[in-house]
PDB file of N, CA and C in Angstrom:
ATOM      1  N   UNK A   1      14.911 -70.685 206.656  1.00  0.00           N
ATOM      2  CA  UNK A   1      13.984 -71.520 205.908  1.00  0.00           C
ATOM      3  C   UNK A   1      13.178 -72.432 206.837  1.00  0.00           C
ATOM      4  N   UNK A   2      14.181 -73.047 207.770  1.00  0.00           N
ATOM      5  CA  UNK A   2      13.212 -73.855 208.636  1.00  0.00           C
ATOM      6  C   UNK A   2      11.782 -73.170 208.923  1.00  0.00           C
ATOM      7  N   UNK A   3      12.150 -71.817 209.556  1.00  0.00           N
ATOM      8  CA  UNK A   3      11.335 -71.020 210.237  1.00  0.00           C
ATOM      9  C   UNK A   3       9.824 -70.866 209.524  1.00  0.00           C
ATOM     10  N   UNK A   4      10.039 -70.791 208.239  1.00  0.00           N
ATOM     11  CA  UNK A   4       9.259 -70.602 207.268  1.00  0.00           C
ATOM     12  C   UNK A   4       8.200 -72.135 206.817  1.00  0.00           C
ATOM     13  N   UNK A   5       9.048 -73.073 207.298  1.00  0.00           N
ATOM     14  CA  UNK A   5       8.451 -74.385 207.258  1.00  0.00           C
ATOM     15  C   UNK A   5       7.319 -74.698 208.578  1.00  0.00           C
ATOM     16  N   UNK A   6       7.764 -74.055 209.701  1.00  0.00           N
ATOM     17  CA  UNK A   6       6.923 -74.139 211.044  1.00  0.00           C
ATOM     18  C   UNK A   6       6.179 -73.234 211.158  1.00  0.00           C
ATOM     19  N   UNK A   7       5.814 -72.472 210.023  1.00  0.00           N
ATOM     20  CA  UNK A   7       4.800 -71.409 209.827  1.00  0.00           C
ATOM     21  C   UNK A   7       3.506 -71.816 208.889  1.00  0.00           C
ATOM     22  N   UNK A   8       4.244 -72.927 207.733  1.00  0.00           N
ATOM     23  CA  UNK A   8       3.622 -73.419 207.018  1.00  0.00           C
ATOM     24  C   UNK A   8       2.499 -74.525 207.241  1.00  0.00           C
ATOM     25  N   UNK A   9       2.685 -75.399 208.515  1.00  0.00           N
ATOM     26  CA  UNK A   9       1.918 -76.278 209.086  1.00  0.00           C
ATOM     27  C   UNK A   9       0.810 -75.096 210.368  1.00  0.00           C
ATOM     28  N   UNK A  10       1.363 -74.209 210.171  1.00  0.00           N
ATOM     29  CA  UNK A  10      -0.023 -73.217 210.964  1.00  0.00           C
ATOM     30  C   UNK A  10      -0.802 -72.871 210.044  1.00  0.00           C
ATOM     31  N   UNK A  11      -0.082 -72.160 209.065  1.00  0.00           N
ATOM     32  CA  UNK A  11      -1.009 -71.502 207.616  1.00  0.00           C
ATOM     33  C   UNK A  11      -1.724 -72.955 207.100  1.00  0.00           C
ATOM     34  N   UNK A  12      -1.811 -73.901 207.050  1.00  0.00           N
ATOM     35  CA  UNK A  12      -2.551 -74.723 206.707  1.00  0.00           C
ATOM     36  C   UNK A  12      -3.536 -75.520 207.450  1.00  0.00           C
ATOM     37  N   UNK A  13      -3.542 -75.175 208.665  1.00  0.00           N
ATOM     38  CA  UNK A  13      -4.125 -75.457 209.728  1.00  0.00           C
ATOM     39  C   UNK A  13      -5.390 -74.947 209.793  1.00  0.00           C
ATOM     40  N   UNK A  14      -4.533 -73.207 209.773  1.00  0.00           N
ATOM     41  CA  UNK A  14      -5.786 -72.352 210.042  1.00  0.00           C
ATOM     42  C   UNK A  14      -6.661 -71.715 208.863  1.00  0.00           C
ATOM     43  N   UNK A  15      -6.225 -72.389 207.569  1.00  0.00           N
ATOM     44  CA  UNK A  15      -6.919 -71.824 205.970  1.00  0.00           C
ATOM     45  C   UNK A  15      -8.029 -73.297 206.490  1.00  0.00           C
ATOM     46  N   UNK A  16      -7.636 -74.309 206.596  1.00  0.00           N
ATOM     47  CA  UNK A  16      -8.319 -75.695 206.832  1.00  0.00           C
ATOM     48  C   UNK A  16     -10.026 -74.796 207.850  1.00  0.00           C
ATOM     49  N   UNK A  17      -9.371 -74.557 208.670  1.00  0.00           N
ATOM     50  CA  UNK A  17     -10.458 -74.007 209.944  1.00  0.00           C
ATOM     51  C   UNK A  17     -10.899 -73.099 209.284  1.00  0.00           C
ATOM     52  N   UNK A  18     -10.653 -71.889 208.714  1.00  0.00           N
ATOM     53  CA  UNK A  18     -11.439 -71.253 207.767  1.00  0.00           C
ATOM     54  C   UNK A  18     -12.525 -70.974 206.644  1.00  0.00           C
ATOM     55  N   UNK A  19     -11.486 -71.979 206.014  1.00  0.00           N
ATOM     56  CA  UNK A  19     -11.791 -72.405 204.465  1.00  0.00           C
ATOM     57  C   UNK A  19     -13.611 -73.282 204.784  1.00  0.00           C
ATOM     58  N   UNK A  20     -13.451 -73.995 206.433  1.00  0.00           N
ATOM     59  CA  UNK A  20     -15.089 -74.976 206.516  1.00  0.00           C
ATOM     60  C   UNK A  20     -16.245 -74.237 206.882  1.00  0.00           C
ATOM     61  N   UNK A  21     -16.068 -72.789 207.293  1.00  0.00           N
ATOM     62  CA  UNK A  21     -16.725 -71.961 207.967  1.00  0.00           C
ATOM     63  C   UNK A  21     -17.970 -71.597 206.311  1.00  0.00           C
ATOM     64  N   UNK A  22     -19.097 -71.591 206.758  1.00  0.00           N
ATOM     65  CA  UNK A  22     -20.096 -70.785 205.669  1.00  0.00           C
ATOM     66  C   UNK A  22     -19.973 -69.936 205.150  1.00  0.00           C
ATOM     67  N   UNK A  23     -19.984 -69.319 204.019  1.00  0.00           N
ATOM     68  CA  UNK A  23     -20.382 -67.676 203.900  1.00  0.00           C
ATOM     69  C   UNK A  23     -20.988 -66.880 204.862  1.00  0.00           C
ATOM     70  N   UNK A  24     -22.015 -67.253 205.424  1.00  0.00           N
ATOM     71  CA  UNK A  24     -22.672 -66.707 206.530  1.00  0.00           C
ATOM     72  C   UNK A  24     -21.968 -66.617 208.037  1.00  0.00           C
ATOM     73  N   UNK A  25     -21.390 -67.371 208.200  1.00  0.00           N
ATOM     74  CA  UNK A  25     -20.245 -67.904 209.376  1.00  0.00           C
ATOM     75  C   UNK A  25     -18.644 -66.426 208.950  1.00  0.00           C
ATOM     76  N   UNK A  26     -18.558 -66.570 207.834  1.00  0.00           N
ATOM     77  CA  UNK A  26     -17.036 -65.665 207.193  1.00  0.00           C
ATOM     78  C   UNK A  26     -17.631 -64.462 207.235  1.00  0.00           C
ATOM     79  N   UNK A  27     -18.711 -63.851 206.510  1.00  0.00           N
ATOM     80  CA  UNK A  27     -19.163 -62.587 207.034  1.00  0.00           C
ATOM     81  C   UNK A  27     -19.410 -62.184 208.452  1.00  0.00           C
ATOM     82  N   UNK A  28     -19.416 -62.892 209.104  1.00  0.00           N
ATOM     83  CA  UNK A  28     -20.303 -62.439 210.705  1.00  0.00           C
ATOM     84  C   UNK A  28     -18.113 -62.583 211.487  1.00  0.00           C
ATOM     85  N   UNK A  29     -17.841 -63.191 211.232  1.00  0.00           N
ATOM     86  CA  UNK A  29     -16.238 -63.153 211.615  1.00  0.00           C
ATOM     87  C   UNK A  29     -15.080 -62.034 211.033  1.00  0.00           C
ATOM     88  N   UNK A  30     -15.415 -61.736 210.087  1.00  0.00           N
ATOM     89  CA  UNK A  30     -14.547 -61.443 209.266  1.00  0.00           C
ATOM     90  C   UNK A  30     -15.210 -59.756 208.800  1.00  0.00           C
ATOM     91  N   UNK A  31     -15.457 -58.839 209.661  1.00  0.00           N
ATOM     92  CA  UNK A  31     -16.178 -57.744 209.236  1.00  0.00           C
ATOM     93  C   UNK A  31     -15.139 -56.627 209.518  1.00  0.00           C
ATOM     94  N   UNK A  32     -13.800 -57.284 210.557  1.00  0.00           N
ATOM     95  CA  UNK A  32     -12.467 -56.407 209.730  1.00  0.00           C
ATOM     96  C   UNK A  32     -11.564 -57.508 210.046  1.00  0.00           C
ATOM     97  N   UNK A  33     -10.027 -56.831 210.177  1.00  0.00           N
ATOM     98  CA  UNK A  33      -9.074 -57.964 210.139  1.00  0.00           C
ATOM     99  C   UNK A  33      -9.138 -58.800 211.800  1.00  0.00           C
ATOM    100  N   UNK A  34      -9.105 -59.938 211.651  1.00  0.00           N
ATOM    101  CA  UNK A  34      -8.669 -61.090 212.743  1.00  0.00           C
ATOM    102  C   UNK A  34      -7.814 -61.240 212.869  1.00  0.00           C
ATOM    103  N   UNK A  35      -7.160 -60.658 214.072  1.00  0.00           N
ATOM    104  CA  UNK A  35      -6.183 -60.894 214.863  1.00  0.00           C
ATOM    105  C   UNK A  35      -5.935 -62.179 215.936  1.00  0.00           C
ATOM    106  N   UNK A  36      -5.107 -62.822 216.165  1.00  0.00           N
ATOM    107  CA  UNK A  36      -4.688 -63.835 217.211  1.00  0.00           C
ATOM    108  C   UNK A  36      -3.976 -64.488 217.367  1.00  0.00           C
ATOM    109  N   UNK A  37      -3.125 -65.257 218.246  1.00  0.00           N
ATOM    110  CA  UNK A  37      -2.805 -65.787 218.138  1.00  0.00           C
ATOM    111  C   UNK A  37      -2.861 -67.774 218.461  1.00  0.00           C
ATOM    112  N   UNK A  38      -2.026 -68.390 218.204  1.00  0.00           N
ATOM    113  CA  UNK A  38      -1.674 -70.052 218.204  1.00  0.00           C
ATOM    114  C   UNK A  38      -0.461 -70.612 219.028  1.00  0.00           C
ATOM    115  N   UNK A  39      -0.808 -71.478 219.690  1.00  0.00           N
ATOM    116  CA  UNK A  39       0.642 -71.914 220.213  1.00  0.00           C
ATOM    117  C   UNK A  39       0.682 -73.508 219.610  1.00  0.00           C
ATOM    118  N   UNK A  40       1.881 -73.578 219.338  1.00  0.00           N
ATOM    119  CA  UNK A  40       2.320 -75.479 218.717  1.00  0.00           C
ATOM    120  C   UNK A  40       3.434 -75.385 219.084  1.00  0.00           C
ATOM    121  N   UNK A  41       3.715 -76.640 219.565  1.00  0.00           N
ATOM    122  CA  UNK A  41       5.298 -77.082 220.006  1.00  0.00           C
ATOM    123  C   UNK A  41       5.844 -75.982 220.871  1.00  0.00           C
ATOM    124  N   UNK A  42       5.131 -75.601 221.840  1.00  0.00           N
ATOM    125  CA  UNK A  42       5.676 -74.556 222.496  1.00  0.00           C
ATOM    126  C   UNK A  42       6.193 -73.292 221.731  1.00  0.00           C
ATOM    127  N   UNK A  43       5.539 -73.042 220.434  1.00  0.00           N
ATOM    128  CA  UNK A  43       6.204 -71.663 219.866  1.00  0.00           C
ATOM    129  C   UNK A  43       4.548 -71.045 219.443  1.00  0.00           C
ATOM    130  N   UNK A  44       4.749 -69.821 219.869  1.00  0.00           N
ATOM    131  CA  UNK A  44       3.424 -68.820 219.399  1.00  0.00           C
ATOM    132  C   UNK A  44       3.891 -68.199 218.423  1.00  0.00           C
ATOM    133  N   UNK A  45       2.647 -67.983 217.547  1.00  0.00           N
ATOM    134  CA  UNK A  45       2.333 -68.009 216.405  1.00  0.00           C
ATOM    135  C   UNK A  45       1.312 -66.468 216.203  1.00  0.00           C
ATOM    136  N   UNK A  46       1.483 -65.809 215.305  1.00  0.00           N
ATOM    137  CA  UNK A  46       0.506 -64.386 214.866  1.00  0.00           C
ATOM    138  C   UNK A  46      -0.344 -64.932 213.871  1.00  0.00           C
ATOM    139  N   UNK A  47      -1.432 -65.009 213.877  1.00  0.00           N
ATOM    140  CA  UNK A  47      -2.634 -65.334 212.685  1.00  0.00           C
ATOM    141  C   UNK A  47      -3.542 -64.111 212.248  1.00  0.00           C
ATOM    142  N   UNK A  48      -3.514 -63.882 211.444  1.00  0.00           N
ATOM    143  CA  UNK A  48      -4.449 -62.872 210.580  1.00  0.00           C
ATOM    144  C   UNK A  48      -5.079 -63.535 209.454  1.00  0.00           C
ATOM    145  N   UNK A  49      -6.406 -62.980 209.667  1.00  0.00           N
ATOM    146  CA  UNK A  49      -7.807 -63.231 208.506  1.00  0.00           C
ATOM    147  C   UNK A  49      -8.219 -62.399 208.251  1.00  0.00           C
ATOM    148  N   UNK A  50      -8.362 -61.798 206.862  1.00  0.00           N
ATOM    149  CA  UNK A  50      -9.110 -60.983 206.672  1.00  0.00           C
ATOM    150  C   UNK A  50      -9.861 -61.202 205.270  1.00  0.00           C
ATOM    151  N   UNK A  51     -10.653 -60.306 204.887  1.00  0.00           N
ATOM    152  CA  UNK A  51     -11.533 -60.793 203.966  1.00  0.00           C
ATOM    153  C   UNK A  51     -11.515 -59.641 202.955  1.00  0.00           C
ATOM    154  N   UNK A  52     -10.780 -60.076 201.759  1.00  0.00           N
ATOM    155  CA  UNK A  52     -10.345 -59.233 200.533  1.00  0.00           C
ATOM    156  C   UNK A  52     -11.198 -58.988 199.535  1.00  0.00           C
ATOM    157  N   UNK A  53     -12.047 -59.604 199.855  1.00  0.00           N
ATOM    158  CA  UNK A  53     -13.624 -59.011 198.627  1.00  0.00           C
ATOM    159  C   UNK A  53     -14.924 -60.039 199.374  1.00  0.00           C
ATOM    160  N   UNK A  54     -15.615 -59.253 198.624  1.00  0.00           N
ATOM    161  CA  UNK A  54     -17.188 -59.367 199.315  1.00  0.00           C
ATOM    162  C   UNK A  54     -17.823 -58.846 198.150  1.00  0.00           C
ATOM    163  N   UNK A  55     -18.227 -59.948 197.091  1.00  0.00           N
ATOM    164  CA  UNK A  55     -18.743 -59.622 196.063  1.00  0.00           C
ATOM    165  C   UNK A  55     -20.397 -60.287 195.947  1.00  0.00           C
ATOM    166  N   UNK A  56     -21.310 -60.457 194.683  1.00  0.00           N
ATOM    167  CA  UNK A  56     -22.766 -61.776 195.121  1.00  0.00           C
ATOM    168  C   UNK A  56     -22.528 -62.785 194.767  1.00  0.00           C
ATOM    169  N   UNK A  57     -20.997 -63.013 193.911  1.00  0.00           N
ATOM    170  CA  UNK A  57     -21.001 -64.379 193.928  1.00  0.00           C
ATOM    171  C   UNK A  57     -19.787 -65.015 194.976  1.00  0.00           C
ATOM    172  N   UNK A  58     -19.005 -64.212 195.674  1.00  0.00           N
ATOM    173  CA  UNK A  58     -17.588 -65.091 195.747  1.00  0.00           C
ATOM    174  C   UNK A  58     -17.184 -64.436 197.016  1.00  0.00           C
ATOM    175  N   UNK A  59     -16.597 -65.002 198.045  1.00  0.00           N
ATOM    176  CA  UNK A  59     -15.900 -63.849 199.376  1.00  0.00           C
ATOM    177  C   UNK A  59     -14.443 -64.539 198.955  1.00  0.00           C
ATOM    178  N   UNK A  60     -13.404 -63.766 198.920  1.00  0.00           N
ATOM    179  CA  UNK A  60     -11.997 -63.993 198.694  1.00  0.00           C
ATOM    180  C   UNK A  60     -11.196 -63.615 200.117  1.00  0.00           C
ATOM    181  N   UNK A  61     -10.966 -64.300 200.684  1.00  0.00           N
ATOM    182  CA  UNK A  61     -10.326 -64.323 202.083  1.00  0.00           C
ATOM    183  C   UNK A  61      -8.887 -64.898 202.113  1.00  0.00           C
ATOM    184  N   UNK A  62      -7.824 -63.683 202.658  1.00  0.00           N
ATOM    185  CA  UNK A  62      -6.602 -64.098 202.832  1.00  0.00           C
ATOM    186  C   UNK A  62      -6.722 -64.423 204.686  1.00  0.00           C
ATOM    187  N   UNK A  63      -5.326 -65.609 204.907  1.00  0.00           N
ATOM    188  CA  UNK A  63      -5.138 -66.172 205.926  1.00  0.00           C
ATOM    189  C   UNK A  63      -3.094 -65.628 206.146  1.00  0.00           C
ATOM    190  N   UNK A  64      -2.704 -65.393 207.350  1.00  0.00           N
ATOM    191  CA  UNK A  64      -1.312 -64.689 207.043  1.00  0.00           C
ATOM    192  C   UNK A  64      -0.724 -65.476 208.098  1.00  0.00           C
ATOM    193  N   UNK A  65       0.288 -65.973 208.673  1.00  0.00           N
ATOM    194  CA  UNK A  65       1.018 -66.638 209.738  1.00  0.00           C
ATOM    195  C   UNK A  65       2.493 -65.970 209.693  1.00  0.00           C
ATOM    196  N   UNK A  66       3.161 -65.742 211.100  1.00  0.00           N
ATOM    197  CA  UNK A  66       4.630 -65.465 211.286  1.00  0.00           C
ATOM    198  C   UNK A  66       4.449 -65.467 212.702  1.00  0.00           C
ATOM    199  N   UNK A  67       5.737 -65.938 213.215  1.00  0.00           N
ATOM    200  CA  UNK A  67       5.912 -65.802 214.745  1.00  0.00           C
ATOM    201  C   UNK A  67       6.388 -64.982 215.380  1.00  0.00           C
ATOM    202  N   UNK A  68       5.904 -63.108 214.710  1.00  0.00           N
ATOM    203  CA  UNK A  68       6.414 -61.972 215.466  1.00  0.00           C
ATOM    204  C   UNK A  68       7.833 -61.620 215.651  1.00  0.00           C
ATOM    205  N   UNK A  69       8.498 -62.748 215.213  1.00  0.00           N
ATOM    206  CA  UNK A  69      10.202 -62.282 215.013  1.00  0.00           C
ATOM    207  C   UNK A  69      10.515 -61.424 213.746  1.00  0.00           C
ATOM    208  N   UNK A  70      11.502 -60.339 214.196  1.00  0.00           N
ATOM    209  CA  UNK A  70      11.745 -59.507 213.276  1.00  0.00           C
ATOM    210  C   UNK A  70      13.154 -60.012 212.686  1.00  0.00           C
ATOM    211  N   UNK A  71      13.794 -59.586 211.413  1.00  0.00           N
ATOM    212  CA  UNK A  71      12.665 -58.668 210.849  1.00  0.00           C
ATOM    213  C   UNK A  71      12.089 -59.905 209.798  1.00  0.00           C
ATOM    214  N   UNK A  72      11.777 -61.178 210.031  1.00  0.00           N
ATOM    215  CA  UNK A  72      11.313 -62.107 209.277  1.00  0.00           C
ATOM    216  C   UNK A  72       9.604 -61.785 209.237  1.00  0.00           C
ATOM    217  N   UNK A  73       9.027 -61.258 210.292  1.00  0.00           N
ATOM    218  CA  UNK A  73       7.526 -61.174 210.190  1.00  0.00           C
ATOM    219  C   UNK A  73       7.109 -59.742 209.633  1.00  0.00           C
ATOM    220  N   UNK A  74       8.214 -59.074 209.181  1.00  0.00           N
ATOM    221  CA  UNK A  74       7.774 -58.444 207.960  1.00  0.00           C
ATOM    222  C   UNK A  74       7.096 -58.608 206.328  1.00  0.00           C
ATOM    223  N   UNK A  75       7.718 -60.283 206.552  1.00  0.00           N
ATOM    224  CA  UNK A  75       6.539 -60.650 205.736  1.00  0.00           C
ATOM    225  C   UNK A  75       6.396 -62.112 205.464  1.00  0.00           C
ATOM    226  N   UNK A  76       5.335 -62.454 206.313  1.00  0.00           N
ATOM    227  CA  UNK A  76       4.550 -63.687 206.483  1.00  0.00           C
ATOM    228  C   UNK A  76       3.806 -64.715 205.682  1.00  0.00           C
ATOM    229  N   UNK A  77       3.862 -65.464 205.778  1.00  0.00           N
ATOM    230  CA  UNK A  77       3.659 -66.645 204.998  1.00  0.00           C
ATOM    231  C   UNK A  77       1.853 -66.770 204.951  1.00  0.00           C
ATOM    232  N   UNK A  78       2.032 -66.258 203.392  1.00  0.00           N
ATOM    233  CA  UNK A  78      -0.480 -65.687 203.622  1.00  0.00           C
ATOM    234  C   UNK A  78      -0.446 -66.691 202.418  1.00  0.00           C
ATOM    235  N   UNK A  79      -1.985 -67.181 202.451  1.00  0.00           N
ATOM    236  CA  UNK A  79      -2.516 -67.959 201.449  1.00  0.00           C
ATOM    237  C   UNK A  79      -4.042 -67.300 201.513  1.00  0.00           C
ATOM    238  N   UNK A  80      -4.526 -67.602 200.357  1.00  0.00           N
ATOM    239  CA  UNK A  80      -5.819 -66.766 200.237  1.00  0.00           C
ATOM    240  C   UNK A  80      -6.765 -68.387 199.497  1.00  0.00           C
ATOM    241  N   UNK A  81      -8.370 -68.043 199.519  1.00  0.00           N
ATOM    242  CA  UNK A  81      -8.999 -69.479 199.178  1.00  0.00           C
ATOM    243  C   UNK A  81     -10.505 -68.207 198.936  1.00  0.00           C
ATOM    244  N   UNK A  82     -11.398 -69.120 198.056  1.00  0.00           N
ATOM    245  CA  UNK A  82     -12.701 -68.456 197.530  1.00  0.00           C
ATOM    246  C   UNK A  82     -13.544 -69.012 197.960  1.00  0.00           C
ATOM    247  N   UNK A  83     -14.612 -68.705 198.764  1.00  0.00           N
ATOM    248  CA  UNK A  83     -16.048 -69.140 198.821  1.00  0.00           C
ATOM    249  C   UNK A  83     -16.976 -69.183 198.456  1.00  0.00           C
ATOM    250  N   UNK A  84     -17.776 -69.335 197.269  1.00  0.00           N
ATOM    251  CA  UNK A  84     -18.315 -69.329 196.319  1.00  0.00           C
ATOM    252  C   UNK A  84     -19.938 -69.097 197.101  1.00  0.00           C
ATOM    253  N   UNK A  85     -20.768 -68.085 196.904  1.00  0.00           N
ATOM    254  CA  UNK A  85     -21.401 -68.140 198.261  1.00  0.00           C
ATOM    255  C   UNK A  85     -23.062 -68.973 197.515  1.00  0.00           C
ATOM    256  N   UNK A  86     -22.687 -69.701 196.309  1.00  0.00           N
ATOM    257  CA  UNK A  86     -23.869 -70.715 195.579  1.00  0.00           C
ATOM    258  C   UNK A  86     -23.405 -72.014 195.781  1.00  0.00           C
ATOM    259  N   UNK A  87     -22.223 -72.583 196.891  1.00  0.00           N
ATOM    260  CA  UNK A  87     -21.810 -73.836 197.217  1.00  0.00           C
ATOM    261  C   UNK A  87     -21.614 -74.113 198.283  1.00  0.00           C
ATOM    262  N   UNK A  88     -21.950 -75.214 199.350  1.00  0.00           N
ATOM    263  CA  UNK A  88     -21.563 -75.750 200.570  1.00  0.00           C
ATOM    264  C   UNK A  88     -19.921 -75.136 201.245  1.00  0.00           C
ATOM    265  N   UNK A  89     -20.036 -74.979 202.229  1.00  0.00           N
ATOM    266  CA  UNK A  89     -17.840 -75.285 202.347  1.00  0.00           C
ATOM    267  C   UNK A  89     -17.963 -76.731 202.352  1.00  0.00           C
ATOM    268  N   UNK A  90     -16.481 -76.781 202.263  1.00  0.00           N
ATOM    269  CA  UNK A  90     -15.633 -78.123 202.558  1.00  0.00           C
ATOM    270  C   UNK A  90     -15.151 -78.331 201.283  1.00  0.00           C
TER     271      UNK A  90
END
């Protein structure tokens, strides 16, 4: 559980850094999955973005975090957020 808690302050980190980016900014990034990684407190971190619809009103983008340990990063701690592409981010 801890583990899952020090995953949770990345996944919110990096939906934060996401979530401010434009529509125009999320399409030009996000044209397949984003791979990379994060380091905090001396522990690295796997980040994935990808972008789950691309519709004229809305881009629906999931964000995924785990620190590559098995077999816990079989399945990672994702949050997903909407960009409404007729509103500012933030």
């Amino acid at each position: 559980m801890r583990r899952r808690k020090s995953w949770q302050k990345i996944l919110d980190a990096e939906v934060q850094r996401w979530s401010a980016l434009s529509c125009e900014e999320l399409e030009a990034e996000l044209r397949g999955v984003k791979a990379y990684e994060v380091a905090h407190d001396s522990m690295s971190y796997q980040v994935e973005v990808q972008m789950l619809e691309n519709t004229d009103r809305y881009l629906h983008i999931m964000v995924a975090v785990d620190d590559g340990s098995l077999p816990a990063s079989f399945r990672p701690l994702t949050q997903t957020f909407i960009r409404d592409k007729q509103s500012p981010p933030g």
